[in-house]
Structure formats: structure tokens, C-alpha cells
Protein backbone atom coordinates (compact mmCIF):
# COMPACT_ATOMS: atom_id res chain seq x y z
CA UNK A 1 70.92 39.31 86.30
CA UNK A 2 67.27 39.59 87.32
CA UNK A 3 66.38 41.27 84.46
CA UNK A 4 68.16 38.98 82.11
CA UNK A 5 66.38 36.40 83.03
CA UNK A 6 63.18 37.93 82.70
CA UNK A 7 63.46 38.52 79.31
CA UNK A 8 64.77 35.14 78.73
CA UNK A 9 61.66 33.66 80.26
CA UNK A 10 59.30 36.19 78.49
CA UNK A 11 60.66 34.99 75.37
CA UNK A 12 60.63 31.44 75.56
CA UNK A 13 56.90 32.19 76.37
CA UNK A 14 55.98 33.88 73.66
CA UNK A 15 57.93 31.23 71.69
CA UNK A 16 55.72 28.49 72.77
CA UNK A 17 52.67 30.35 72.51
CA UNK A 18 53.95 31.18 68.78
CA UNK A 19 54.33 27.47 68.16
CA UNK A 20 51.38 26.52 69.98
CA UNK A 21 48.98 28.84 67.44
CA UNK A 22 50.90 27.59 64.50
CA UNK A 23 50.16 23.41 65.00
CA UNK A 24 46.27 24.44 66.14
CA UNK A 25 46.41 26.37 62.75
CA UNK A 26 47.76 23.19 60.87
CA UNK A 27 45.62 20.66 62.49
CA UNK A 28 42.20 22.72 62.96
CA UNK A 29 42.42 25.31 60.07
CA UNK A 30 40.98 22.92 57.49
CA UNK A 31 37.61 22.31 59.17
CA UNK A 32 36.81 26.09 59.37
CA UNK A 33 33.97 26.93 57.00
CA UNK A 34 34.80 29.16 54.46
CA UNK A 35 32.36 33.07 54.64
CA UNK A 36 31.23 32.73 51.25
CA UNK A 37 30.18 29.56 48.71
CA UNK A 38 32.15 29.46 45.42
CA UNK A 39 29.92 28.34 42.56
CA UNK A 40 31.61 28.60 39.41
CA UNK A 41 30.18 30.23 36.94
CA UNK A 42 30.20 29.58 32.35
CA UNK A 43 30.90 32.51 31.24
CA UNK A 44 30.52 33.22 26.92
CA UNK A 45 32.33 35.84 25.22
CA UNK A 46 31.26 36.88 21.76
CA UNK A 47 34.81 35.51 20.75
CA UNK A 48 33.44 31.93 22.31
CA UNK A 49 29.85 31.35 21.74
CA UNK A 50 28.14 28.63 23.07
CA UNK A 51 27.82 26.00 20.50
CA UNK A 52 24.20 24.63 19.76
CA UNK A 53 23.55 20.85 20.86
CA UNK A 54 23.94 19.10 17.49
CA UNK A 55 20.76 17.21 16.10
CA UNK A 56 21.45 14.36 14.02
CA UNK A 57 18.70 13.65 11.38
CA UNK A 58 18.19 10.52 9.57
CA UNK A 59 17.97 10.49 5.58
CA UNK A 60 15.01 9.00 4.61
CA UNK A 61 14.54 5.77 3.12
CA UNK A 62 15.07 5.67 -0.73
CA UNK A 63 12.11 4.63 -2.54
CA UNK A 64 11.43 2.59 -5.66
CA UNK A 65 8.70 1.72 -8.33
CA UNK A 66 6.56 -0.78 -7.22
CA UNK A 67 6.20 -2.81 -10.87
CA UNK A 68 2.58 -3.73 -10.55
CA UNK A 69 0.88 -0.04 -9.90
CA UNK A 70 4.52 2.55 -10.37
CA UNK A 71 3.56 3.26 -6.39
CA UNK A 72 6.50 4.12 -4.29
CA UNK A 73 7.75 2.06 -1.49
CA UNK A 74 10.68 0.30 0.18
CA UNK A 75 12.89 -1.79 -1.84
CA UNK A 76 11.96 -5.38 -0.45
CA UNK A 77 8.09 -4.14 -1.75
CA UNK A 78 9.08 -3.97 -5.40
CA UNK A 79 8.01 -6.89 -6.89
CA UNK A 80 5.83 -8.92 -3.86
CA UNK A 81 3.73 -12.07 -4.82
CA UNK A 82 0.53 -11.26 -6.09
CA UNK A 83 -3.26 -12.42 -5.77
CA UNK A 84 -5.85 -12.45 -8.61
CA UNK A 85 -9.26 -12.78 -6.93
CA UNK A 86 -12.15 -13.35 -9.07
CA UNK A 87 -15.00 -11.39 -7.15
CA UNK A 88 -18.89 -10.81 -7.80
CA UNK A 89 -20.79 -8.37 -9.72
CA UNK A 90 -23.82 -9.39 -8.22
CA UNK A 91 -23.66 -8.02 -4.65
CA UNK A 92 -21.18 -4.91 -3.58
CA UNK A 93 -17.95 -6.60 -3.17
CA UNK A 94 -15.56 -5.72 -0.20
CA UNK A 95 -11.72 -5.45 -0.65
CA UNK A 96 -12.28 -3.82 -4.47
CA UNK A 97 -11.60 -0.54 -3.71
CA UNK A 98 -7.91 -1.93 -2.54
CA UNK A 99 -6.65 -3.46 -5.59
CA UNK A 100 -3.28 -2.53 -7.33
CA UNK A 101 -4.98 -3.22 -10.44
CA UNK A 102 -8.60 -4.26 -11.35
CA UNK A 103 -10.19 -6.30 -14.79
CA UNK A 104 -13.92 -5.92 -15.35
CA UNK A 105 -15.25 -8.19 -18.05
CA UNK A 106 -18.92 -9.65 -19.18
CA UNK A 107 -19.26 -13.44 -17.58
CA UNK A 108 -23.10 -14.90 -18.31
CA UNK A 109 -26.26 -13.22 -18.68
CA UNK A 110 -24.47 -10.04 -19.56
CA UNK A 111 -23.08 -9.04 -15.80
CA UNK A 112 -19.49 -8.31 -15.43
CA UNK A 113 -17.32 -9.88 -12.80
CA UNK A 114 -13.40 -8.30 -11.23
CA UNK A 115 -10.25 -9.99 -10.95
CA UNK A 116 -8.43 -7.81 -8.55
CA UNK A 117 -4.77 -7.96 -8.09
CA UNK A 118 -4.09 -7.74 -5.07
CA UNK A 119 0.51 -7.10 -3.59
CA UNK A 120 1.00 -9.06 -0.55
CA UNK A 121 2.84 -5.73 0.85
CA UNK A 122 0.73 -5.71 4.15
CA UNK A 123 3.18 -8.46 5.93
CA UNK A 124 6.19 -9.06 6.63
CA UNK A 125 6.63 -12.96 5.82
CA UNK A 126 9.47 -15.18 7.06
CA UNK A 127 10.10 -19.09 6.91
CA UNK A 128 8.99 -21.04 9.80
CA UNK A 129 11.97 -22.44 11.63
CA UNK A 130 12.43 -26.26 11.79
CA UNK A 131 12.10 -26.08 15.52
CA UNK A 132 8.34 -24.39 14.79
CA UNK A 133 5.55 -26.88 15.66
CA UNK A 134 3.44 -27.38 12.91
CA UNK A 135 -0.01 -25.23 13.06
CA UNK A 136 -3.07 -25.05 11.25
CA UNK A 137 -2.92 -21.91 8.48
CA UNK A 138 -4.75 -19.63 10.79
CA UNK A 139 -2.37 -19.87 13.81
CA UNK A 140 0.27 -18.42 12.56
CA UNK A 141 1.25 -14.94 13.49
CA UNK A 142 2.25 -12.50 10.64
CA UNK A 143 3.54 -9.35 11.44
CA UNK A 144 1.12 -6.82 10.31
CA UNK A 145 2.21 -3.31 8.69
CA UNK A 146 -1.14 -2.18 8.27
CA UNK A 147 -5.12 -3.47 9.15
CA UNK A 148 -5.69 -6.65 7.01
CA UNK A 149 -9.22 -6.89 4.77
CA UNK A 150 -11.60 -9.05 3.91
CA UNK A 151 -11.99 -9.86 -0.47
CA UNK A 152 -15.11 -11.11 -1.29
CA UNK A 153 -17.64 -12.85 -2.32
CA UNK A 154 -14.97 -14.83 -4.11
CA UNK A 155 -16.80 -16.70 -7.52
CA UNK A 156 -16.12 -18.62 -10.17
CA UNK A 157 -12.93 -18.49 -12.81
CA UNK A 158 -13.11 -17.87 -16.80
CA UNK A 159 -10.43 -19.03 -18.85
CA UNK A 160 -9.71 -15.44 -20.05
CA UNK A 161 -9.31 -14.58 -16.34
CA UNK A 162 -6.44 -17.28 -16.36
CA UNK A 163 -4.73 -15.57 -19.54
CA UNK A 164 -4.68 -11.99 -17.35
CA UNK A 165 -3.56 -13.52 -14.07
CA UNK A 166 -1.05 -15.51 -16.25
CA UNK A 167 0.69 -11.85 -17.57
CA UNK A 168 1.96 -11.04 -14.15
CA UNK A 169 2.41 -14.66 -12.28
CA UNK A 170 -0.51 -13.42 -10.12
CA UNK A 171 -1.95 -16.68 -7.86
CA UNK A 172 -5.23 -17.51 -9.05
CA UNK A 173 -7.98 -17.13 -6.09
CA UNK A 174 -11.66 -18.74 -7.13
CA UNK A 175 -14.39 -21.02 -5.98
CA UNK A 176 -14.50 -23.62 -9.00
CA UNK A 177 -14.48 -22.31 -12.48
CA UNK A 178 -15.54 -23.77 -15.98
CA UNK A 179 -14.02 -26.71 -17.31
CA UNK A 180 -11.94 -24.59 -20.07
CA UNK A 181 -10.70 -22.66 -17.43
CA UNK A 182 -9.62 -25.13 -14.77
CA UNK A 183 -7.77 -27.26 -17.27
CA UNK A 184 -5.68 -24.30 -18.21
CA UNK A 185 -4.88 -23.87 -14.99
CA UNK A 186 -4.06 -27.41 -14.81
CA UNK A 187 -2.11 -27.85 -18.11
CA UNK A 188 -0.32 -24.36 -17.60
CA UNK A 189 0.66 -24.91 -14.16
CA UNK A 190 -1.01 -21.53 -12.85
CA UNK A 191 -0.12 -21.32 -9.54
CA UNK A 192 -3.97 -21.43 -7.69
CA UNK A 193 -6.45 -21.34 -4.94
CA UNK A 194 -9.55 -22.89 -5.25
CA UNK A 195 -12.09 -22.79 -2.55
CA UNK A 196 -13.20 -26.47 -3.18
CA UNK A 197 -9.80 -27.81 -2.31
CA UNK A 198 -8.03 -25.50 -0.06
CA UNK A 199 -11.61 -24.26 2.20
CA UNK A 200 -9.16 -23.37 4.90
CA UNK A 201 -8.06 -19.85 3.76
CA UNK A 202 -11.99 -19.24 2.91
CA UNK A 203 -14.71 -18.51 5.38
CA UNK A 204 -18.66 -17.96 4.70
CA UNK A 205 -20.12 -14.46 5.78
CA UNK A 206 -23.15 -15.11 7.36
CA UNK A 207 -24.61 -11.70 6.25
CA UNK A 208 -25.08 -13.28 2.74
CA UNK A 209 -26.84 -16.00 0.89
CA UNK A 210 -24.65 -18.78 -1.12
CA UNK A 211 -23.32 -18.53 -3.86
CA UNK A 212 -22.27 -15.12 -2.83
CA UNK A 213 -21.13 -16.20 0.52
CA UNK A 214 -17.70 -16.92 0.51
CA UNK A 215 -15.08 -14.57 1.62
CA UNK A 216 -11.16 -14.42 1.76
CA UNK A 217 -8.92 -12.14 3.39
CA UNK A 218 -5.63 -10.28 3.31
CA UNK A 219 -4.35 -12.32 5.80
CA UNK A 220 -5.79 -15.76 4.89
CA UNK A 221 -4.11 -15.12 1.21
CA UNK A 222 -0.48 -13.75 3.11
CA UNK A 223 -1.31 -17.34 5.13
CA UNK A 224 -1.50 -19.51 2.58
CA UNK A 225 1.85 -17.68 0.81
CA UNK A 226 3.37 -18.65 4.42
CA UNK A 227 2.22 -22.08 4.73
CA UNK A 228 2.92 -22.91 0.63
CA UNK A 229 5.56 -25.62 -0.11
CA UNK A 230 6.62 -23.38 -2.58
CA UNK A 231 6.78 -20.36 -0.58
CA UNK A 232 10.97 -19.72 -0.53
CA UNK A 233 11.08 -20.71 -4.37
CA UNK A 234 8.00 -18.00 -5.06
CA UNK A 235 9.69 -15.40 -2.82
CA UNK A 236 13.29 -15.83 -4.09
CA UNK A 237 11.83 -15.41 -7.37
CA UNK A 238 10.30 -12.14 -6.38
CA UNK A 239 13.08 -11.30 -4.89
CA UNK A 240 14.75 -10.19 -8.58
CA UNK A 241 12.31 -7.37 -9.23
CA UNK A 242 13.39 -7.80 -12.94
CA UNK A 243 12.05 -11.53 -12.92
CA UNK A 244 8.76 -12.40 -13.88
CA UNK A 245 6.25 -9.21 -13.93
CA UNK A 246 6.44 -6.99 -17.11
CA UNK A 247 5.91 -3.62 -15.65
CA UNK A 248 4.02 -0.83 -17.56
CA UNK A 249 5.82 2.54 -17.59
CA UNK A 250 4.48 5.14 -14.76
CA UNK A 251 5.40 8.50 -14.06
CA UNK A 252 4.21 11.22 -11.48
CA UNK A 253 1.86 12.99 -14.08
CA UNK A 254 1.48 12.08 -17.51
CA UNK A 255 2.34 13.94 -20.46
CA UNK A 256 0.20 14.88 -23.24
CA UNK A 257 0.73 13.64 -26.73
CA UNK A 258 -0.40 14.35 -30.15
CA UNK A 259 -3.78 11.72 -29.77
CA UNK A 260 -4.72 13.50 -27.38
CA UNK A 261 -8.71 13.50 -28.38
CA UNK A 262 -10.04 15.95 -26.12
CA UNK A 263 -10.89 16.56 -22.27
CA UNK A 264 -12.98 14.80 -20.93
CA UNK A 265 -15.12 15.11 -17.36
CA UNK A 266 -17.22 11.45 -17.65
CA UNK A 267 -17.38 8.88 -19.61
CA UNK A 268 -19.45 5.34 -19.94
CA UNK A 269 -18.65 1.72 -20.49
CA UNK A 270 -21.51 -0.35 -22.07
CA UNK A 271 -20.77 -3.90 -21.04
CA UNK A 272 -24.81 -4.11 -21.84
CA UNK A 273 -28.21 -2.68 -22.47
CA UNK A 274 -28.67 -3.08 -19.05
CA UNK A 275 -25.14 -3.02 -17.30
CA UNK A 276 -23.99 0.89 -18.09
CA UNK A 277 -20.51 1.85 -16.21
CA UNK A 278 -19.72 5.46 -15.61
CA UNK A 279 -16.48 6.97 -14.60
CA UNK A 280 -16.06 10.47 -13.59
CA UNK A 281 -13.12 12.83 -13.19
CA UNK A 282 -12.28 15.00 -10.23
CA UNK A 283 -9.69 17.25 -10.96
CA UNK A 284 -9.03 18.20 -7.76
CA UNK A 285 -7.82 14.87 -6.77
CA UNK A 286 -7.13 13.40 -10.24
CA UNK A 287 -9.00 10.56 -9.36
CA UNK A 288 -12.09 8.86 -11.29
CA UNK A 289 -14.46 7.70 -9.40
CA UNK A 290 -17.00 4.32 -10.36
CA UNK A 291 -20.63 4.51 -10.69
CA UNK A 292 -21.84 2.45 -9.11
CA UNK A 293 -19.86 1.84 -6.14
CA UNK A 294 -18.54 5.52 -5.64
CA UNK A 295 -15.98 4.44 -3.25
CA UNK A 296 -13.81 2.86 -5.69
CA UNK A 297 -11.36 5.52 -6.90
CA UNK A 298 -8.51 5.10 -9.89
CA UNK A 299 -5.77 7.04 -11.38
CA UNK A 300 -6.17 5.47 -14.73
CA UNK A 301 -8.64 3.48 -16.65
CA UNK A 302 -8.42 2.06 -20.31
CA UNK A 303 -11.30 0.53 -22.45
CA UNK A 304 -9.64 -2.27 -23.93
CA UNK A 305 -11.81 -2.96 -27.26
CA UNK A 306 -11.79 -7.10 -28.35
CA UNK A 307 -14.07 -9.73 -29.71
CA UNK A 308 -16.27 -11.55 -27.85
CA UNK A 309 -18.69 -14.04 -28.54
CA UNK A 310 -21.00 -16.42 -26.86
CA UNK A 311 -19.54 -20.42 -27.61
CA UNK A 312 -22.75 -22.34 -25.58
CA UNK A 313 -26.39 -22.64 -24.75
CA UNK A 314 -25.55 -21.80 -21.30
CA UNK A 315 -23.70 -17.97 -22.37
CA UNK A 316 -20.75 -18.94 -21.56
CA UNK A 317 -18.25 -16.50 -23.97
CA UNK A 318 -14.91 -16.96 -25.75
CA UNK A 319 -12.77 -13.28 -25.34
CA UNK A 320 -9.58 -12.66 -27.07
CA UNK A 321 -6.57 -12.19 -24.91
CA UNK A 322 -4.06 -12.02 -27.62
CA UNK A 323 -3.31 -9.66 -31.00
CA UNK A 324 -3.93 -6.10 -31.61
CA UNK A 325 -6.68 -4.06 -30.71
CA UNK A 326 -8.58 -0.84 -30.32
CA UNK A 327 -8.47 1.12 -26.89
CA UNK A 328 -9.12 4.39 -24.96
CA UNK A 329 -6.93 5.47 -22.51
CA UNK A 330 -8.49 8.05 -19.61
CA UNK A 331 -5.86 9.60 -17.08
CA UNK A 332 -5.92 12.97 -15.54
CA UNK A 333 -8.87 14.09 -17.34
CA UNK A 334 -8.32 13.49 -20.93
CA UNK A 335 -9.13 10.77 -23.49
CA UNK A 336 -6.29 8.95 -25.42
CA UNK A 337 -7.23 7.11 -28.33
CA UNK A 338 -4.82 3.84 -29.04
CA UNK A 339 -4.61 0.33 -29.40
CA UNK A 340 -3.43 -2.60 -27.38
CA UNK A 341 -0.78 -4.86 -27.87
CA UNK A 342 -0.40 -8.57 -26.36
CA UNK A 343 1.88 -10.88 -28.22
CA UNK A 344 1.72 -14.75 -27.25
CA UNK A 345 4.02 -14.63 -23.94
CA UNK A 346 4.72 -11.30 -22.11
CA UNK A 347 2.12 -9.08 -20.70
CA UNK A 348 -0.63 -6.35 -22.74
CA UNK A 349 0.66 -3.13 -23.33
CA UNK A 350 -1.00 -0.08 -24.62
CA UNK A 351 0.38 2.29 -26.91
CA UNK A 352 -1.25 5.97 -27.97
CA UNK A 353 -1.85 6.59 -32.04
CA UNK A 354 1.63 7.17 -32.55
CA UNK A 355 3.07 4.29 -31.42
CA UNK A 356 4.33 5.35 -27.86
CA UNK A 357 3.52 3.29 -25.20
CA UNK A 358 1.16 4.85 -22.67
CA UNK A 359 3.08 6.28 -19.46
CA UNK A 360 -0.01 5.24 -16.75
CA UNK A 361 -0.39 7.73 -13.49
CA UNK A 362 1.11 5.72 -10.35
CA UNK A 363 -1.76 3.74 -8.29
CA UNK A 364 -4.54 1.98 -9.37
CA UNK A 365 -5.45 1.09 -12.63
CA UNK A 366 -8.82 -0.74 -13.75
CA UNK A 367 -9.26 -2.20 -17.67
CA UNK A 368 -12.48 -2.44 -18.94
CA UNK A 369 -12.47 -5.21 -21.23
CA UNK A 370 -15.83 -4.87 -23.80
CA UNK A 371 -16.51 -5.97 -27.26
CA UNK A 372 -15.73 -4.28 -30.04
């Protein structure tokens, strides 16, 4: 009996001790650290390899033909108001070497004077809001897409300078002008800025004496475009880039054709006896470059033959604007003999020998108007 009950107590024991271990097991266990740290690990097999991060590129922006020069830009650039500064001969004028497209042509006493057209394609113009305050032209803050210039000196405007600026709806900029001239800019409506009226968008460089003096700017002209009553008419217009300007045809290179005359490395314009231009080529650049004034480069320039003759005591000349013509054509190093072409509205064009009209380089383009 003894040893029955021995056993039985033995067992109930061991019992308890079993359940004992099993609840510090279910309530402790948890807490106990594991012996090693699990890290997992990316494993690739050469039936799953690792797929390169994906790079998304953006296409770029399509370009188009600007109309006045056949340069390449964004769309809303196509066809942007232009500027037709009349600037001196008489000292070095600043701005020049910027133009889209540059006329050189005898004034008085046998010295030549620019008009140099000039895209507003620096800015980025909006409307003022009718909750703006109204500010004086120079307060207003354009957004800049690259360093505005100054264009100067700014002189005098020549009725045959109105005809030229009239071809591609340019804006007229000028300090007074002859009495010809300023009534067709009055009977024509040309849209105009003349110094004696609107002084504002002028300013006088100290570093010269009067009457060569009086300088504009890129961002006085995109000013005056901002503060103009007719500023959303003149951009809407624009807007079209069929409307208004007559472009001439461009291309990337230009293409020989059968009036071809022959190479040529230099060549001279004689305006005068005493006022001799020279171009030369570099074909390494395919640029010509102006003597004087080196620093003005172009891809093309034409020699646009016409008659010219002096009307008054004081030299002032009559030039002919309109008809047929003689001209020579210079682009990429070679001399194209052909004629010019301007009927009574639309703009000049220039043709070669057999009656094709001359495909220009794109960028600038100077005519050098002499008589025949």
C-alpha cells in the first residue's frame, strides 16, 4: 500500500512540474533572443535578372522657321513683332552685330546709315492685369530669356527706310526724319517710334556727343511693345505666323545653281569714292565678316543694284524701292548673279539668272543697297 502510494505521489509530481515548464514556456518563451540575426537576403538567378531602374527621357522640343532670318526656335518665336532701328554710320554702332536682318544704304554726304531689324524673341511678354497699378514704361518687369542690349546711336529716318520697314510690318524706331519720310509714316499708318515724342524708351549715353547720343535698348523697345495700346491687337496678329511677314525661303546650306559665277573669298561694296565696304568669307565658319567693324558676322549678303539720285541742295536722295533690278547674291562662298523683284505691295525677293528664287542660309542677312 506504501508503495502504491509512492508512486502515486511521484507522479502527480512530475505532473505538475511537467505543467509547470510548459506555461513558463508559453508565457516567457517569446522574449528569449534568438542565437543568430536573420537578414534576408535578394538573391538573382540568371533566369531572373535584376531589371535596370528605367530612365525616362524627354523628346525635345520641335522647332520651326523663324520667318524673318529661317533660324530655328520654339513655335510661339515664329513670327514675333519686329523693330526697324535706323542707326549711325558715323560712330561704331552697338546692337548691329545682333540684327535678324540689316539694310545699308547712302543718306547725305555720301555715308551710309543701317536699319536693323531687330525679333522681340528675348522676352516673354504678357498683358498687364486690370488689378496692375499703372507704372511708368521702365518699371515694368519682363521676364528675360537672355541679357538685353543696348541699339544705338539711333538717327534720323529716310522715306526709303519706311518702304523696307513697311515689307515686314517692322515698328519704325528714329529720332525725327525728313519731311517725305515722316508723312509717309503718317499717311501710311507705319506703326512708329520717334524719339521726339515718345523720349521715354530713349536714353542719352554720356560717352558721346549729340547728335550721336541717343541710345535704345532691347528692353526699352520689348517695353514700349508692353505698354502699347495696341499691344494684344499687334501680338494676336503675330500670333498667325502666316499673317503679315512674307518670308524668304531658307534652308540649312544652299544649293548651287547654274549662275553660279564663280567662288569667291572677298568682295567690295562702293557706296563711294570714299566709303569702300569689304566682306570676306571664312569657310570654316561660313560666315562673312564686315570691314570695318569685324565683329559683325552674316550668313548671306546681296548687293541690291537701283537708281539713286540726289532731289535737293541739301543731298538729300530719292532711291527706288519698287520694279526690277540687278543684284549679286554672296552665301557660302560663292557669287550669284540675279535680279530683284519688288512689286507694289508684298515684300523684295531675289531670284538667281534662271528665275529661281534665291534659297538664303538661315541667320543673318545684310542688303547692300547701291546705285546702279
Amino acid at each position: 500500500m506504501r508503495c502504491y502510494k509512492f508512486f502515486l505521489y511521484t507522479f502527480l509530481v512530475c505532473d505538475i512540474i511537467v505543467m509547470a515548464l510548459y506555461l513558463w514556456l508559453m508565457i516567457f518563451g517569446n522574449s528569449v533572443a534568438p542565437t543568430t540575426n536573420y537578414k534576408p537576403q535578394t538573391t538573382h538567378s540568371a533566369s531572373s535578372p535584376q531589371l535596370p531602374t528605367q530612365i525616362v527621357s524627354q523628346a525635345p522640343k520641335k522647332q520651326y522657321q523663324r520667318l524673318i532670318d529661317g533660324v530655328m526656335v520654339n513655335k510661339e518665336l515664329v513670327n514675333q513683332p519686329l523693330f526697324a532701328v535706323l542707326l549711325d554710320n558715323l560712330v561704331e554702332p552697338s546692337g548691329l552685330d545682333k540684327a535678324s536682318v540689316v539694310y545699308e544704304t547712302l543718306v547725305e554726304g555720301g555715308i551710309t546709315r543701317f536699319m536693323a531689324l531687330f525679333p522681340i524673341s528675348n522676352y516673354q511678354l504678357s498683358a498687364p492685369s486690370s488689378s496692375e497699378p499703372t507704372l511708368p514704361p521702365t518699371s515694368y518687369k519682363l521676364q528675360a530669356t537672355s541679357s538685353p542690349f543696348a541699339i544705338g546711336s539711333v538717327r534720323s529716318v529716310r522715306p526709303y527706310f519706311v518702304d523696307w520697314a513697311q515689307e515686314v510690318g517692322a515698328t519704325l524706331v528714329y529720332v525725327g526724319g525728313s519731311d517725305e519720310a515722316l508723312s509717309k509714316i503718317e499717311t501710311r499708318d507705319i506703326k512708329s517710334l520717334n524719339e521726339f515724342y515718345k523720349g521715354e524708351y530713349f536714353y542719352r549715353d554720356q560717352n558721346h556727343n549729340a547728335p550721336h547720343h541717343i541710345f535704345t535698348s532691347t528692353d526699352l523697345l520689348a517695353t514700349f511693345l508692353r505698354n502699347s495700346q495696341s499691344t494684344m491687337s499687334m501680338q494676336a496678329e503675330r500670333g498667325n505666323p502666316e499673317n503679315d511677314l512674307e518670308p524668304w525661303q531658307f534652308v540649312d546650306h544652299s544649293t548651287t545653281t547654274d549662275s553660279v559665277l564663280k567662288d569667291i573669298a572677298s568682295f567690295t561694296v562702293p557706296f563711294a569714292r570714299t566709303n569702300i565696304v569689304e566682306w570676306m568669307y571664312d569657310k570654316t565658319t561660313g560666315d562673312y565678316t564686315r570691314h570695318p567693324y569685324s565683329y559683325i558676322k552674316a550668313k548671306n549678303v546681296v548687293v541690291q543694284y537701283t537708281n539713286i539720285s540726289v532731289i535737293d541742295d541739301v543731298g538729300r536722295l530719292k532711291i527706288k524701292t519698287k520694279g526690277v533690278g540687278k543684284a549679286k547674291i554672296f552665301l557660302d562662298g560663292r557669287q550669284i548673279n540675279g535680279k530683284w523683284i519688288k512689286l507694289k505691295t508684298g515684300r523684295t525677293k531675289f531670284y538667281d539668272q534662271s528665275g529661281n528664287e534665291i534659297k538664303f542660309n538661315r541667320g543673318v542677312t545684310w542688303i547692300e543697297v547701291v546705285k546702279s
